[in-house]
Every structure is written in C-alpha cells, then in structure tokens.
Protein backbone atom coordinates (compact mmCIF):
# COMPACT_ATOMS: atom_id res chain seq x y z
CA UNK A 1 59.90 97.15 49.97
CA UNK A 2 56.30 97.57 48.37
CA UNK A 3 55.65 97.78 45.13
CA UNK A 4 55.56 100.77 43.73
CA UNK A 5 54.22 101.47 40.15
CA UNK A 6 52.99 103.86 37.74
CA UNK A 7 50.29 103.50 35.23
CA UNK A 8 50.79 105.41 31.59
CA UNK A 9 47.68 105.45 29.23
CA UNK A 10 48.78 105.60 25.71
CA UNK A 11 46.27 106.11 23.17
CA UNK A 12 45.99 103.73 20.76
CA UNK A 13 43.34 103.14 17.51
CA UNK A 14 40.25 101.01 18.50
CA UNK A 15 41.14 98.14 16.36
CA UNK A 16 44.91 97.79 17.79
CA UNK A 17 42.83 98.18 21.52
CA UNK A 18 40.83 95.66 20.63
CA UNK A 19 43.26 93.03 18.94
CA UNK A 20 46.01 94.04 22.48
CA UNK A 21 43.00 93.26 25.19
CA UNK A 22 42.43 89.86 23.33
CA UNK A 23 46.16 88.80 23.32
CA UNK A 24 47.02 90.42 27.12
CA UNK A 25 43.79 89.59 28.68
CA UNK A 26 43.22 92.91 29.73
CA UNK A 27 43.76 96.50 28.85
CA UNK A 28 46.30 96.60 31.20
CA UNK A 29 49.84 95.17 30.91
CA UNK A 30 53.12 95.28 33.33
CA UNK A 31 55.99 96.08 31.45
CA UNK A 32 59.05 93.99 31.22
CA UNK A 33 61.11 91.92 29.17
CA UNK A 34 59.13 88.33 28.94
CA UNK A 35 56.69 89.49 26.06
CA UNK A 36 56.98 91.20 23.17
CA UNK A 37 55.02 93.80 23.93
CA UNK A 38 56.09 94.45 27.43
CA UNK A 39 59.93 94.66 25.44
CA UNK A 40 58.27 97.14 22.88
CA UNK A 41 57.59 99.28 26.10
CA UNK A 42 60.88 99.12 27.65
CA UNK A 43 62.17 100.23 24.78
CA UNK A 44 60.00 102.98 24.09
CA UNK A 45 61.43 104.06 27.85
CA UNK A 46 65.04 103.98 26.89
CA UNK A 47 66.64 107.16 26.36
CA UNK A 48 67.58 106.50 22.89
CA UNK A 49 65.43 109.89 20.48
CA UNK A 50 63.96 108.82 17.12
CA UNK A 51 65.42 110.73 14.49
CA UNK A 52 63.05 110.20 12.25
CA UNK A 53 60.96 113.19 10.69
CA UNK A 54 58.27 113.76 12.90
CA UNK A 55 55.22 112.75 11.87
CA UNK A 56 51.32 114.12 12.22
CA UNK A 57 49.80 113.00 15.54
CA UNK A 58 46.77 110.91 15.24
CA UNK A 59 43.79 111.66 17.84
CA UNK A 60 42.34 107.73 18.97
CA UNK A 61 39.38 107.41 21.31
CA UNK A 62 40.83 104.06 22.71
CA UNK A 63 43.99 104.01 25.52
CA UNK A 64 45.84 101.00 26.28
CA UNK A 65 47.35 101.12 29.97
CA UNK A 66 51.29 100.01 31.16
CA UNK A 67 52.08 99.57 34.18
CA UNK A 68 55.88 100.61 34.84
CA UNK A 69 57.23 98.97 37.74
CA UNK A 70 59.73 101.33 39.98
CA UNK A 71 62.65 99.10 38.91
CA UNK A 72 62.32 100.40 35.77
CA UNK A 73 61.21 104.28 35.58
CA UNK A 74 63.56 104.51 38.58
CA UNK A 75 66.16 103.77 36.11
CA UNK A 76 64.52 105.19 33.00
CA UNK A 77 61.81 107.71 33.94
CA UNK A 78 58.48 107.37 32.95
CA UNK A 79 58.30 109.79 29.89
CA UNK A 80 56.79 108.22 26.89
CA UNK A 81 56.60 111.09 23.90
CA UNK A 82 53.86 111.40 21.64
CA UNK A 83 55.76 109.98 18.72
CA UNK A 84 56.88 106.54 20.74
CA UNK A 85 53.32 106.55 22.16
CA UNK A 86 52.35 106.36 18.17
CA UNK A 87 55.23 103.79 17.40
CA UNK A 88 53.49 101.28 19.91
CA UNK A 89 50.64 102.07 18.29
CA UNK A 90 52.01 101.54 14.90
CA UNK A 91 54.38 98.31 16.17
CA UNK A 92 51.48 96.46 17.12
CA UNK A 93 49.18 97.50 14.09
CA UNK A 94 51.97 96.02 12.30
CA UNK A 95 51.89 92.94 14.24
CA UNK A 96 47.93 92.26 13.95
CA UNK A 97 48.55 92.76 10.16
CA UNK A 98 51.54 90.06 10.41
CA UNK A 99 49.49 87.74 12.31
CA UNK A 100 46.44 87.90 10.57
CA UNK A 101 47.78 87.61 7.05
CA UNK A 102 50.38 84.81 8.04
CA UNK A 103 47.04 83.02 9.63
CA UNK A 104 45.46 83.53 6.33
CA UNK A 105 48.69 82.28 4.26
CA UNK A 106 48.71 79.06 6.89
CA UNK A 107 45.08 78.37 5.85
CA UNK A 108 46.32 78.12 2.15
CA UNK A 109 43.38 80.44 1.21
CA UNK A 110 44.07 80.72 -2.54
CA UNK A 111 40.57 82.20 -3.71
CA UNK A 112 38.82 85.74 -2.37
CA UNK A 113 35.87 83.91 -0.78
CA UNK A 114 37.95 81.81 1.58
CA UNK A 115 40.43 84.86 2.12
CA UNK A 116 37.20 86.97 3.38
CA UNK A 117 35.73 83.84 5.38
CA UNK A 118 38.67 83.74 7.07
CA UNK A 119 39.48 87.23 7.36
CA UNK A 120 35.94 87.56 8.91
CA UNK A 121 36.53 85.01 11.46
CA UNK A 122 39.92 85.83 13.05
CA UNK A 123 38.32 89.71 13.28
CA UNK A 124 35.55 87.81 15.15
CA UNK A 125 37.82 86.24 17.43
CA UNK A 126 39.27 89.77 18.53
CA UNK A 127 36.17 91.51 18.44
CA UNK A 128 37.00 93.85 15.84
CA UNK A 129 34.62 95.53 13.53
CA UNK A 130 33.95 97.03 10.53
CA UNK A 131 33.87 100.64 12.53
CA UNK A 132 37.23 99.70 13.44
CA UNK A 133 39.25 98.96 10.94
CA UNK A 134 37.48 98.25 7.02
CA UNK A 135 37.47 94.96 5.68
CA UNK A 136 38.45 96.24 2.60
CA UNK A 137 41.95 98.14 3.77
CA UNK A 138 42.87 94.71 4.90
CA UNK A 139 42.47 92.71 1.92
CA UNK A 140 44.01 95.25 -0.23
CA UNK A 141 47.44 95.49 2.30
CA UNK A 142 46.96 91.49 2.10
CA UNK A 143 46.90 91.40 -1.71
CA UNK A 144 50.06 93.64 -1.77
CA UNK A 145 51.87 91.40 0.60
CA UNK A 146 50.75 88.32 -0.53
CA UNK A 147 53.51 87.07 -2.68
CA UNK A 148 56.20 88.09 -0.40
CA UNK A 149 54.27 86.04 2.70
CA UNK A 150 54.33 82.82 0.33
CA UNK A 151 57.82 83.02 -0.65
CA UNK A 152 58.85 82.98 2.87
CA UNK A 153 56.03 80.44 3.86
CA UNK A 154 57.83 78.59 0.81
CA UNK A 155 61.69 79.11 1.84
C-alpha cells in the first residue's frame, strides 16, 4: 500500500517556529505517538471539543507543518480547529518557557547578570530574537516562576 499523507500548516508565533525547527530539525514533523509533540498532535485530532470559552484568535506570520499519516486521519479526520491550532501553539510556548527557565534554574543563576547571559545564549542556540519574543517578557514570567522552579529543583 503507498503511503499516503496529508500535510496541515498550523500557524504558529515566530518565536515558538523558531524554538520547534531547532528541536524537530525541520519545519516539518510526522505525527505520531513517539514524541511529545507528535502526541500533542494526535491529540489535537481526537474528537474530544474543548469546552473552554473561546478565546480571541491570534494572526502569526510563521506556520509549522504536520504531516498526518492515513493511519491516522483515516481514523480521525484531518480537521484541526482554530482554537486546537492555537493550543499547539500555546502547548509548546509553554514548553520553551519550561525548558528555558528549568535550564536557567540548572545553571544555579542566582544574580540578573548571569540570568540574562544565559537567557541570551539558549535564545542564541534557537535562533530567536528580540523581534520575536522580548527579552524582557521572559525575565519577568521567569521572576514570577522562580520560586516555584527551585522548590521543585529542591524536592
């Protein structure tokens, strides 16, 4: 049987495109079940409705493409709505944040000028500028998290 596919482009904001093309190696990923984001997909597929209150829709520039394999729209579909395609976005802003501050906690940063230095390298590492995503936003989401990162670093 070949293998048949279909490609979805969700839009996503340029620092979350950025950050996804450094960890997948591309801006392209096959969705499954081995990574975390290829199970974020999958279960942005299932038939399950949010029931949260719908939220604005934000406009990004950027589009990150899946690849859904038949085995799965064939069972699914291949309908992603505009509020899961901004849950992936917002899942994996949420996991940048995670990783970068937990890679700042690791590096027992205690003082601002370390924080930044490092802050300023893993950015470089992903490409990811000031256009994308402000310095400042970061550290002050990091300052409001911090204690909560070291108790569990501590536990």
């Amino acid at each position: 049987m070949a293998n048949f596919a279909i490609t979805q482009h969700i839009p996503v904001a340029n620092h979350v495109y950025k950050y996804l093309v450094k960890r997948c190696g591309s801006d392209t990923i096959t969705a499954n079940r081995n990574t975390f984001i290829g199970c974020l997909i999958t279960t942005l597929h299932s038939r399950n409705n949010d029931l949260r209150k719908k939220q604005s829709v934000k406009k990004y520039t950027k589009t990150f493409n899946i690849v859904v394999p038949y085995h799965l729209y064939g069972k699914n579909g291949v309908y992603i709505t505009e509020v899961n395609a901004q849950l992936f976005n917002t899942m994996i802003d949420r996991m940048f944040r995670e990783e970068i501050y937990a890679h700042i906690m690791i590096c027992n940063i205690t003082n601002q000028t370390m924080f930044l230095k490092s802050l300023k390298s893993f950015l470089e590492i992903y490409e990811i500028s000031e256009e994308d995503i402000k310095l400042e936003t970061l550290y002050r989401d990091f300052k409001r998290k911090k204690e909560e990162l070291e108790n569990k670093l501590t536990a």
